[in-house]
C-alpha atoms as a PDB file:
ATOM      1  CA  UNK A   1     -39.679   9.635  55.889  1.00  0.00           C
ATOM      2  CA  UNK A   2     -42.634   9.658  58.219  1.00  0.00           C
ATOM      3  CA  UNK A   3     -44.351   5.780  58.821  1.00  0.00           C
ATOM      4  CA  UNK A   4     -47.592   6.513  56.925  1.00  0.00           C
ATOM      5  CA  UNK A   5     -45.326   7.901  53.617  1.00  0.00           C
ATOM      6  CA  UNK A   6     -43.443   5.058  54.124  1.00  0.00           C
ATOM      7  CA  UNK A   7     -46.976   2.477  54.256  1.00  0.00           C
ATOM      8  CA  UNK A   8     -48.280   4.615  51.304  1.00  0.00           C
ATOM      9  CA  UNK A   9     -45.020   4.361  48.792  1.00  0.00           C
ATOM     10  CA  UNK A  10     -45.004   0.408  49.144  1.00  0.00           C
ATOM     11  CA  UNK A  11     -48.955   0.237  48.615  1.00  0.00           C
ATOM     12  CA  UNK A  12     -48.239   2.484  45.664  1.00  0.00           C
ATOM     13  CA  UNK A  13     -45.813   0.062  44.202  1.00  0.00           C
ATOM     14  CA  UNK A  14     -47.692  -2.734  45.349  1.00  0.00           C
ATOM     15  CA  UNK A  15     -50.502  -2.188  43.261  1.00  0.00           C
ATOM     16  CA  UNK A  16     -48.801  -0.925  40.199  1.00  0.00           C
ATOM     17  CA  UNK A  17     -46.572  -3.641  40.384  1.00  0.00           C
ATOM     18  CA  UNK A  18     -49.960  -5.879  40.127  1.00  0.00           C
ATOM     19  CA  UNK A  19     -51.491  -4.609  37.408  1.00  0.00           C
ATOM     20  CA  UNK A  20     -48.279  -4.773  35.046  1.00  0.00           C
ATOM     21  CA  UNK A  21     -47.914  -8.686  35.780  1.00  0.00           C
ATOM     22  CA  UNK A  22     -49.607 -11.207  34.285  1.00  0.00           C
ATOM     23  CA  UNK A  23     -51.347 -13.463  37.115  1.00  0.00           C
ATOM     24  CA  UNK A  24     -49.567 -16.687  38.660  1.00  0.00           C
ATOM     25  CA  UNK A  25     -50.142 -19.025  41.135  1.00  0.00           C
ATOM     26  CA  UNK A  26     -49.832 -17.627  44.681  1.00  0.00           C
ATOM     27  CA  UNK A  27     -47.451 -19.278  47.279  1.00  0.00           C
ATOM     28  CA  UNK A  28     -48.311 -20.283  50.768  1.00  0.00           C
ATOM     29  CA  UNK A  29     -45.342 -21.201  54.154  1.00  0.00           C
ATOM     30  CA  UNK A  30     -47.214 -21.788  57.178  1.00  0.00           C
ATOM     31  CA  UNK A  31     -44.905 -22.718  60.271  1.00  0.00           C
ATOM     32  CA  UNK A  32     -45.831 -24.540  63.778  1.00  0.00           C
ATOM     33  CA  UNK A  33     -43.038 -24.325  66.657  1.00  0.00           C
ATOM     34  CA  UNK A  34     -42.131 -23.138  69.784  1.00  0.00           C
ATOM     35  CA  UNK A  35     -40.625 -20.230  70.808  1.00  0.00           C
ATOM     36  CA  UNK A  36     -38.277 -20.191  73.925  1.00  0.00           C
ATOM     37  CA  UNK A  37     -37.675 -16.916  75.364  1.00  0.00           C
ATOM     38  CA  UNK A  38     -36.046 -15.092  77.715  1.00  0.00           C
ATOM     39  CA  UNK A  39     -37.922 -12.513  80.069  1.00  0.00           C
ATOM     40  CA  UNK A  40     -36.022  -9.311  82.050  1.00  0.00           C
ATOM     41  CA  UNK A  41     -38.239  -6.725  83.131  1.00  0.00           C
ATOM     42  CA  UNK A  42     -37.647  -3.878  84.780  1.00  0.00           C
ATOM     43  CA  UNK A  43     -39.348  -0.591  86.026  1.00  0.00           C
ATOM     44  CA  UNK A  44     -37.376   3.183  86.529  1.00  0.00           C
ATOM     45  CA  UNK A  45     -38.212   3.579  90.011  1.00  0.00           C
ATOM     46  CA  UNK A  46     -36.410   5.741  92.376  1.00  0.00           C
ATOM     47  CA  UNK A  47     -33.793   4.381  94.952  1.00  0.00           C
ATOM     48  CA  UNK A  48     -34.365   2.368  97.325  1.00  0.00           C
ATOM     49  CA  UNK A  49     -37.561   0.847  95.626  1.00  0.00           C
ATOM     50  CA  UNK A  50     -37.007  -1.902  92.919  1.00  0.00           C
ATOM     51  CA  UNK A  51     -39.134  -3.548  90.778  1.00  0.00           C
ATOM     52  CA  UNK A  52     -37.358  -6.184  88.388  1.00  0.00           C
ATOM     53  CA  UNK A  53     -38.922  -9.621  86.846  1.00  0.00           C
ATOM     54  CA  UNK A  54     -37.190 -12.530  84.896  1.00  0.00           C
ATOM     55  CA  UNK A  55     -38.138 -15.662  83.821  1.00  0.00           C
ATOM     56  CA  UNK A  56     -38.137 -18.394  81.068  1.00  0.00           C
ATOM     57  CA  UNK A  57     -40.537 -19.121  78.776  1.00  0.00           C
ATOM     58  CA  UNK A  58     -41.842 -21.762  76.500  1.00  0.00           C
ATOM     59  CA  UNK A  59     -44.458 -20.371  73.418  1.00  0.00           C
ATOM     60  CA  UNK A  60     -46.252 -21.898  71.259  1.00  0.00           C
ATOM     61  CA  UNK A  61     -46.316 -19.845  67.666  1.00  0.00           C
ATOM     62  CA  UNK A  62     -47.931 -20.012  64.385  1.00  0.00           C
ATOM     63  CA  UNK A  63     -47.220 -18.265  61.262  1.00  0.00           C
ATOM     64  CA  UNK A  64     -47.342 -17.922  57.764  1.00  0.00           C
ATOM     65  CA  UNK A  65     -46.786 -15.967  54.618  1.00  0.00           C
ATOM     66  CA  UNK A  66     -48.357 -15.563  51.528  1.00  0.00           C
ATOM     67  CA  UNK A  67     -45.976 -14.757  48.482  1.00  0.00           C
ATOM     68  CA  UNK A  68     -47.388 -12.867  45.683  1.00  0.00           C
ATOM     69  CA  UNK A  69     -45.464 -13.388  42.467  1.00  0.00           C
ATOM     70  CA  UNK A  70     -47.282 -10.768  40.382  1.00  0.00           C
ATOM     71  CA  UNK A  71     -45.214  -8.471  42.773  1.00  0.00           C
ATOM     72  CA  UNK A  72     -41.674 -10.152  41.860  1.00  0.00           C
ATOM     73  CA  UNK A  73     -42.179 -12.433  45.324  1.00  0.00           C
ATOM     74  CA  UNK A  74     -43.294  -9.821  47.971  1.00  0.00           C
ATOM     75  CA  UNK A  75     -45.159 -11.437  50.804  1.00  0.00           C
ATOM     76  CA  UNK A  76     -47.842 -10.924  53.771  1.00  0.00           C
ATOM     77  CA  UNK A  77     -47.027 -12.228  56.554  1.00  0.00           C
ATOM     78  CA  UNK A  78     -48.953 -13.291  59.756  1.00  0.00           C
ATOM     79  CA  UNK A  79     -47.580 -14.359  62.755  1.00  0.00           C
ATOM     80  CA  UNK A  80     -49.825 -15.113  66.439  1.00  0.00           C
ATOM     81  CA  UNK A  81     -48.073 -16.537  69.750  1.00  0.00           C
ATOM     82  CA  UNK A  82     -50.027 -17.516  73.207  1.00  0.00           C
ATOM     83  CA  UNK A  83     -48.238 -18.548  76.489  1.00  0.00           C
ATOM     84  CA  UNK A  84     -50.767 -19.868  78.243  1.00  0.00           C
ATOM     85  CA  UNK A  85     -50.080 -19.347  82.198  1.00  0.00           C
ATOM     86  CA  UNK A  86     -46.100 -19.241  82.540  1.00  0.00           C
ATOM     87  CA  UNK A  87     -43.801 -17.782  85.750  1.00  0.00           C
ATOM     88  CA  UNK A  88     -41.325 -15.354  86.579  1.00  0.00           C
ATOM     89  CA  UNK A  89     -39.148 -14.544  89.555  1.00  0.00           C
ATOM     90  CA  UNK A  90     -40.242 -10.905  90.905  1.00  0.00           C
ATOM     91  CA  UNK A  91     -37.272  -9.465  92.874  1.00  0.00           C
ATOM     92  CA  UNK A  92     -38.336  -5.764  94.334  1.00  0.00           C
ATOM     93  CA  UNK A  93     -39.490  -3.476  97.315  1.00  0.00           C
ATOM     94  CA  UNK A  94     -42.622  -2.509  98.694  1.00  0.00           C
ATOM     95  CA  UNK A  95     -43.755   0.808  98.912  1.00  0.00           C
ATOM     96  CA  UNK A  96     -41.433   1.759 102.110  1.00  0.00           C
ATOM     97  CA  UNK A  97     -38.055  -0.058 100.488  1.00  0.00           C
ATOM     98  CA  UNK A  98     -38.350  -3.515 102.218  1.00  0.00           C
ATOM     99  CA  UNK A  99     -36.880  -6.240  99.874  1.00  0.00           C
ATOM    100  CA  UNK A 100     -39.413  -8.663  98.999  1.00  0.00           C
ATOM    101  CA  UNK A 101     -39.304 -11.565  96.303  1.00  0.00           C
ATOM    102  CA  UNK A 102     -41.720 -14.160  95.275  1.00  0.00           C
ATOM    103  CA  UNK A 103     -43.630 -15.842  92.105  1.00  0.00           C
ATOM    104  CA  UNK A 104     -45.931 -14.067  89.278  1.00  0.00           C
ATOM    105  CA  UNK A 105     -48.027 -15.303  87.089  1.00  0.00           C
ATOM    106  CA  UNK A 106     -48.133 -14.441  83.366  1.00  0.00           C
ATOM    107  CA  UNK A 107     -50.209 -14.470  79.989  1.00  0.00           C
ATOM    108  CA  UNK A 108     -48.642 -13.588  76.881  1.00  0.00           C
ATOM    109  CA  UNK A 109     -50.297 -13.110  73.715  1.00  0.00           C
ATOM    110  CA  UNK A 110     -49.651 -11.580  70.465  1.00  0.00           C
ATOM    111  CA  UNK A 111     -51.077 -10.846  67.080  1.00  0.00           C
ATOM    112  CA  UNK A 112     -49.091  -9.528  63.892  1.00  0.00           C
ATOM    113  CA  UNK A 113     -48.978  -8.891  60.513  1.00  0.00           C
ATOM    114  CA  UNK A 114     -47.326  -7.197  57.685  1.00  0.00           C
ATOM    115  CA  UNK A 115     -46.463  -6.863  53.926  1.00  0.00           C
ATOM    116  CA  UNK A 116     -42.988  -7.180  53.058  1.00  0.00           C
ATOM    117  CA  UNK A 117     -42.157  -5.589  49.718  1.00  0.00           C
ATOM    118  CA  UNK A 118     -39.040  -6.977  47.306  1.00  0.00           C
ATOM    119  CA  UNK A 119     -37.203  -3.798  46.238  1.00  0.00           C
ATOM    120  CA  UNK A 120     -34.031  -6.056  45.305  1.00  0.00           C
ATOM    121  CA  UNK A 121     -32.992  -9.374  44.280  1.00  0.00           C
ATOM    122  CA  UNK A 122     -32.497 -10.268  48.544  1.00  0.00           C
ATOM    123  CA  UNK A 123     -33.775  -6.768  50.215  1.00  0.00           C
ATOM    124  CA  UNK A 124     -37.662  -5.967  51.225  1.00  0.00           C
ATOM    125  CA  UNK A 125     -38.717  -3.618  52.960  1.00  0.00           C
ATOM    126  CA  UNK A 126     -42.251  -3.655  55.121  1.00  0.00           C
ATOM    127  CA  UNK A 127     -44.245  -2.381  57.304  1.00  0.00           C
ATOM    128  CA  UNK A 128     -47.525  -3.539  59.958  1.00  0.00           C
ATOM    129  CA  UNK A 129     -49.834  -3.616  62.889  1.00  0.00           C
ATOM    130  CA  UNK A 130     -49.453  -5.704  65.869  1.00  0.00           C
ATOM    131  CA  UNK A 131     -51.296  -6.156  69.303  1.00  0.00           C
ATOM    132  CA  UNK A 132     -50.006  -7.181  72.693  1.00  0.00           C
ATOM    133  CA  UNK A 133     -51.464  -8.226  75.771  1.00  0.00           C
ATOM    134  CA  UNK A 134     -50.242  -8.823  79.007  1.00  0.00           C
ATOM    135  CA  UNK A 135     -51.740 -10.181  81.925  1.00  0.00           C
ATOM    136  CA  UNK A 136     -49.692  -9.929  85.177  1.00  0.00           C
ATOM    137  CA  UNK A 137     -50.815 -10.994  88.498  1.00  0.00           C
ATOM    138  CA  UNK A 138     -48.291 -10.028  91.400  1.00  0.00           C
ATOM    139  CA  UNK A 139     -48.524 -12.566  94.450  1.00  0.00           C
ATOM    140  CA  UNK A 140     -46.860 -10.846  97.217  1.00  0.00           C
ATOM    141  CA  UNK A 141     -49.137  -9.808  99.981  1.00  0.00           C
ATOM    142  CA  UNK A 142     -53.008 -10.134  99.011  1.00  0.00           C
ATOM    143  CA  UNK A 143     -51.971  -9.688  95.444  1.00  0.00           C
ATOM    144  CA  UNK A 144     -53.262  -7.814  92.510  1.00  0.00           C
ATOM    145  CA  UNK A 145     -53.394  -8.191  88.471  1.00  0.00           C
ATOM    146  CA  UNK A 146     -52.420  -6.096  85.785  1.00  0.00           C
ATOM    147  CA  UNK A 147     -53.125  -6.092  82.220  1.00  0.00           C
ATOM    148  CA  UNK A 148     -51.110  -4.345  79.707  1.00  0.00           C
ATOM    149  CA  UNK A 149     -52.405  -4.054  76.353  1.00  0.00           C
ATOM    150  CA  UNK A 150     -51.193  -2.076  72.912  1.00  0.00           C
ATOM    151  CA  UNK A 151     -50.848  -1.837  69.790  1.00  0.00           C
ATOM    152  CA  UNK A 152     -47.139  -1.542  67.559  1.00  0.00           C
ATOM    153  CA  UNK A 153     -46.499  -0.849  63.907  1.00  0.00           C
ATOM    154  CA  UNK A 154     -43.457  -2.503  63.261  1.00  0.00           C
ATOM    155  CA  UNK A 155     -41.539  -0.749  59.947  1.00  0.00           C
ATOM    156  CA  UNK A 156     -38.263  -2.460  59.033  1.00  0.00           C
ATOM    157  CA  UNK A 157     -36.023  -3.853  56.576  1.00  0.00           C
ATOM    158  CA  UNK A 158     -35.663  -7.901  55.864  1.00  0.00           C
ATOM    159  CA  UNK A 159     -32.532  -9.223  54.157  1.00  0.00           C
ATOM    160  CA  UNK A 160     -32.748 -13.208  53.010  1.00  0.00           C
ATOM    161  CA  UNK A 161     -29.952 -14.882  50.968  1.00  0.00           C
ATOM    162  CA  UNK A 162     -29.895 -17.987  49.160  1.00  0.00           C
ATOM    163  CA  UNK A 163     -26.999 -19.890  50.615  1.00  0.00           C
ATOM    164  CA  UNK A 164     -27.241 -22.567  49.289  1.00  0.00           C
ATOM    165  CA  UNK A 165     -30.152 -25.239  47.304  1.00  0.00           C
ATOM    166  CA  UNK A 166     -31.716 -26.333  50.729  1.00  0.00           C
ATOM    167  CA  UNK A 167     -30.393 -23.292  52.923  1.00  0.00           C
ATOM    168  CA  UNK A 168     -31.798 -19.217  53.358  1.00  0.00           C
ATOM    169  CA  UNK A 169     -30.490 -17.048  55.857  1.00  0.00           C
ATOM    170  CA  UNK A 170     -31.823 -13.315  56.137  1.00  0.00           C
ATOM    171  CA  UNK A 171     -30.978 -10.698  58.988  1.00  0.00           C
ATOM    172  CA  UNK A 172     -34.576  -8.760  59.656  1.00  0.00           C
ATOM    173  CA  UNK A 173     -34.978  -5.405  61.320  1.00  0.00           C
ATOM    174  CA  UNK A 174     -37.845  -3.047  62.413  1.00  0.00           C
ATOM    175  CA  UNK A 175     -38.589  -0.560  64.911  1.00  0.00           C
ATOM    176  CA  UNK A 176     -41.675  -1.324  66.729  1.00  0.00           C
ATOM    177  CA  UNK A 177     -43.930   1.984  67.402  1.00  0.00           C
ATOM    178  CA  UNK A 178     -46.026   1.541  70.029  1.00  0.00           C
ATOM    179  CA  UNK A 179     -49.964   3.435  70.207  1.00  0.00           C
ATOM    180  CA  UNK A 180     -52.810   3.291  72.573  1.00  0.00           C
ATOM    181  CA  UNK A 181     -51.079   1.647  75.612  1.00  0.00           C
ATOM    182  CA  UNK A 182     -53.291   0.913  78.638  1.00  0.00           C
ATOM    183  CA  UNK A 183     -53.130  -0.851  81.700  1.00  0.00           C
ATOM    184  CA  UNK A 184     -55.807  -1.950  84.038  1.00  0.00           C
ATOM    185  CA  UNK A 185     -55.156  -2.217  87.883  1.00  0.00           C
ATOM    186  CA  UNK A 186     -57.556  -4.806  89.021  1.00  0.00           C
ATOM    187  CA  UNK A 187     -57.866  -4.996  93.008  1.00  0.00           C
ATOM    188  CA  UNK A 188     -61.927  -6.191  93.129  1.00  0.00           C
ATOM    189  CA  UNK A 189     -60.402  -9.813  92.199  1.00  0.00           C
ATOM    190  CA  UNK A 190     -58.506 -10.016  96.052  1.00  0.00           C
ATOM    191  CA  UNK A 191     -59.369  -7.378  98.147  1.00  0.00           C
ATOM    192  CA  UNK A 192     -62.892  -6.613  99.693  1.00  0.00           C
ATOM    193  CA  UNK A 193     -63.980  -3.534  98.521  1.00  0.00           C
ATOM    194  CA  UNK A 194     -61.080  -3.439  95.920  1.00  0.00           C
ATOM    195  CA  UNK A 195     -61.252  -0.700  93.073  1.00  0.00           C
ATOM    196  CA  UNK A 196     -59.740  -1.563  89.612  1.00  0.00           C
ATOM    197  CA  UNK A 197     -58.323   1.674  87.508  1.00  0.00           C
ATOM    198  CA  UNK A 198     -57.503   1.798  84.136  1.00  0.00           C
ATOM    199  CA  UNK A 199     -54.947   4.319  83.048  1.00  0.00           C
ATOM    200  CA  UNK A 200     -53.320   5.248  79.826  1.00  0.00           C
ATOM    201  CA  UNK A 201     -49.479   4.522  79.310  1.00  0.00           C
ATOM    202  CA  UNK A 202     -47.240   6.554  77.521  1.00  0.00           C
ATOM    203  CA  UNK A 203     -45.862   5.450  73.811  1.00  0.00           C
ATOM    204  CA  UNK A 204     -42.551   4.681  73.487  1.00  0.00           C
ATOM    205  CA  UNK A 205     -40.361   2.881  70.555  1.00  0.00           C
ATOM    206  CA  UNK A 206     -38.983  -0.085  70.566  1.00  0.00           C
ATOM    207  CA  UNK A 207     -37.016  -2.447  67.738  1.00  0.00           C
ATOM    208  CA  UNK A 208     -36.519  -6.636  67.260  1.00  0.00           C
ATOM    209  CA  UNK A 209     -33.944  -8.118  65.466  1.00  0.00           C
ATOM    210  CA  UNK A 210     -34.020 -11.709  64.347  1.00  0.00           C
ATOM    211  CA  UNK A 211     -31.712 -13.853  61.994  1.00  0.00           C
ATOM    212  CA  UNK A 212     -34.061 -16.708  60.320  1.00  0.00           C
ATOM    213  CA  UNK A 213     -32.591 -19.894  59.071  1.00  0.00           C
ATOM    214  CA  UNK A 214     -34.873 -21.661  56.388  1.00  0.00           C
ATOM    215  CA  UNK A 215     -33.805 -25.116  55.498  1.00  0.00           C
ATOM    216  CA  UNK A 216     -35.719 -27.414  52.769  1.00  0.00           C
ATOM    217  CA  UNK A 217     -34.514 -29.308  50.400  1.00  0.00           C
ATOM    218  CA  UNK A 218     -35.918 -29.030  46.683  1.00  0.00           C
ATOM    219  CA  UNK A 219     -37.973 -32.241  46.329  1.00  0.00           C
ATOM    220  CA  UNK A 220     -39.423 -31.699  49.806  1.00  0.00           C
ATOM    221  CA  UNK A 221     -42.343 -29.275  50.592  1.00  0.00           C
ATOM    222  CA  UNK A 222     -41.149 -29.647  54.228  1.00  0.00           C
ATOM    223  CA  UNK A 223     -39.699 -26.373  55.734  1.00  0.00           C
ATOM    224  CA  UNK A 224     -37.320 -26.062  59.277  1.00  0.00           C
ATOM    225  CA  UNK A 225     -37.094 -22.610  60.471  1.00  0.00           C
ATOM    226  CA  UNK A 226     -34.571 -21.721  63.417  1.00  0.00           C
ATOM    227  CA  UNK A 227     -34.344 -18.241  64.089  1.00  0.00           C
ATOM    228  CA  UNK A 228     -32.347 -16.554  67.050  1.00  0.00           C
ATOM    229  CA  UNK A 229     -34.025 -12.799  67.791  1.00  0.00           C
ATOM    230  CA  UNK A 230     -33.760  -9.927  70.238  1.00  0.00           C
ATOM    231  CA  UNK A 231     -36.244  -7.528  71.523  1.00  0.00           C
ATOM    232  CA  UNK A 232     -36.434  -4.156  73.189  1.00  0.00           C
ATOM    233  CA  UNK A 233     -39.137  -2.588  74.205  1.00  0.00           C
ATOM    234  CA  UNK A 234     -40.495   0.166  77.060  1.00  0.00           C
ATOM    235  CA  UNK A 235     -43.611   1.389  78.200  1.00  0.00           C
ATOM    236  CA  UNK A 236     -43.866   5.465  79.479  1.00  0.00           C
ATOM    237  CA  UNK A 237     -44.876   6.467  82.655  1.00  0.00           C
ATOM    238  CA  UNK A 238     -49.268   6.594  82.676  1.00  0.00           C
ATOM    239  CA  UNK A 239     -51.503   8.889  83.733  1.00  0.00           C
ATOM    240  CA  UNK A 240     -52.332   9.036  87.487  1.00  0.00           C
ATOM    241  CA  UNK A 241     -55.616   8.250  88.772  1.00  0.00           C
ATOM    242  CA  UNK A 242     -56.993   7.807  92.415  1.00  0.00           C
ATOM    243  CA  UNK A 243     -57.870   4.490  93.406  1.00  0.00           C
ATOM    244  CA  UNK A 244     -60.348   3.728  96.520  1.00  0.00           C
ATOM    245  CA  UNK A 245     -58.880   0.256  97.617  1.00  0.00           C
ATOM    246  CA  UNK A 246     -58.767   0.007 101.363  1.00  0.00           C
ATOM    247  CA  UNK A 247     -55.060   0.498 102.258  1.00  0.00           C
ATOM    248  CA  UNK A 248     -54.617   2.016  98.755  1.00  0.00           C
ATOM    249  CA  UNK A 249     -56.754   4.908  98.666  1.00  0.00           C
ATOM    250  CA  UNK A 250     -54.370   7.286  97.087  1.00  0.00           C
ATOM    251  CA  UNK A 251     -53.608   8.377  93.353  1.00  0.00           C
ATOM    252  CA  UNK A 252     -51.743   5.510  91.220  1.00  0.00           C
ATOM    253  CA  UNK A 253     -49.511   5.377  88.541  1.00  0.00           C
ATOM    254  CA  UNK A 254     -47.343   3.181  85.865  1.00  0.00           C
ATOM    255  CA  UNK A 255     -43.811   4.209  86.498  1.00  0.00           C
ATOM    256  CA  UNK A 256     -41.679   4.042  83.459  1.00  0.00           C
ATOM    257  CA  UNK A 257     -40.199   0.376  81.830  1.00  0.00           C
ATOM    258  CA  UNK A 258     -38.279  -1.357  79.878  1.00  0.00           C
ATOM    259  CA  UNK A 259     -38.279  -4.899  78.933  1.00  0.00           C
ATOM    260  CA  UNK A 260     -35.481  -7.123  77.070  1.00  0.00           C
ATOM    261  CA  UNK A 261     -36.642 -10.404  75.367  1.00  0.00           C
ATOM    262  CA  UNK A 262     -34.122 -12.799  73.795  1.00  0.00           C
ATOM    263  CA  UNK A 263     -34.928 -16.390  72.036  1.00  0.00           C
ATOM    264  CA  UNK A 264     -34.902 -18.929  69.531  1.00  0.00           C
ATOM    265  CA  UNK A 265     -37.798 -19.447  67.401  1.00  0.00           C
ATOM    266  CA  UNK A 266     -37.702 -23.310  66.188  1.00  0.00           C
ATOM    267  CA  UNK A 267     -40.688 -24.457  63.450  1.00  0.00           C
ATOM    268  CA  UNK A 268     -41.372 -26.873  61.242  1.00  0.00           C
ATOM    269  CA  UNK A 269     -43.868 -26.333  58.408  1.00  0.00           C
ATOM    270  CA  UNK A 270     -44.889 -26.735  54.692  1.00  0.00           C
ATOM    271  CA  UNK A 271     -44.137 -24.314  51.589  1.00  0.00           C
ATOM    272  CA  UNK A 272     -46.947 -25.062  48.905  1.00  0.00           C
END
């Protein structure tokens, strides 16, 4: 099943499911925390040349959902997380194999949401539209930035199980298709003269998987969420294009990535 049949059939029940319910009160969670993460980065470059980055972060992140009880409890949900400036250790080469390491300097941010339909008592399935950015300024030498940006459509599966009267725990898993990647080279900032390139990355897949605990007890409208996750994602080789920076001046390219993120998501919030 393609990703827009899949989008389709759940908007298809969706509605139907809608119009054969009589209307309720709609539910709201909305959940303030931090996320820390784990950062390993790594480009496919050939031997000798190595380009690897790691770090830990701290993130702030917001999110919320929106259950619909006309449609037997299926939910949108929203999620947005910003780093602010955070730091990673670069271990790599330059151009001629010379090991090199030093300090980056990141920006995360990203913007998501998606509809999770109830097909089962504990089983949804859903499927969305996210946007990442990346901005990555590598220190060694005069130094230069980079900014990634894309969008994903995440399509997955989420199970949640009532444990217990004050206890969920569900097991959630989507691929994450990734469209319209781009980076942006961006000498002019530190070089005299510098040129700043934009080229077009290739789209590849990636998937998360994250296991959310939801504790509240029934008399409170407090809400804890802790929620361990994974993530593994790659970015495809880009276009070249020639760039006219003075001790550049040759054609440029994105080599081929990947990128593993692990974490633990830990919120606090209210369900109203």
């Amino acid at each position: 099943m393609n990703s827009r049949l899949f989008v389709f059939l759940i908007l298809f029940f969706s509605i139907q499911g809608w119009a054969e319910e009589p209307k309720a009160p709609l539910r709201f969670e909305l959940i303030g925390g931090l996320n820390v993460t784990s950062f390993d980065y790594k480009e496919d470059v050939p031997y000798p040349l190595k380009s690897e980055e790691k770090g830990t972060f701290v993130i702030p992140s917001l999110r919320g959902r929106i259950f619909i009880p006309q449609l037997n409890e299926s939910f949108f949900n929203a999620e947005a997380e910003y780093s602010g400036q955070v730091q990673s250790n670069y271990d790599g080469t330059t151009l001629q194999g010379v090991p090199v390491t030093h300090t980056n300097d990141h920006i995360f941010y990203r913007i998501e949401t998606d509809f999770y339909f109830r097909v089962q008592e504990f089983l949804y399935l859903y499927a969305g539209i996210g946007y990442r950015y990346w901005d990555r300024f590598l220190s060694g030498g005069t130094g230069f930035r980079e900014i990634y940006t894309w969008t994903y459509f995440p399509l997955g599966f989420l199970i949640e199980v009532p444990v217990s009267d004050a206890l969920d725990i569900g097991f959630d898993f989507s691929s994450r298709l990734m469209s319209n990647g781009k980076i942006e080279v961006i000498f002019s900032e530190t070089v005299t003269d510098g040129d700043d390139t934009t080229l077009d990355l290739g789209n590849k897949p990636g998937f998360k998987l994250q296991v959310p605990f939801r504790l509240q007890r029934k008399d409170s409208a407090y809400r804890f969420l802790i929620s361990p996750w994974y993530e593994y994602s790659q970015i495809g080789e880009s276009s070249f294009e020639f760039n006219s920076t003075p001790g550049v001046q040759t054609d440029i390219r994105e080599p081929d990535s990947t990128t593993q993120q692990y974490g633990l998501l830990l919120g606090v919030g209210l369900l109203l």
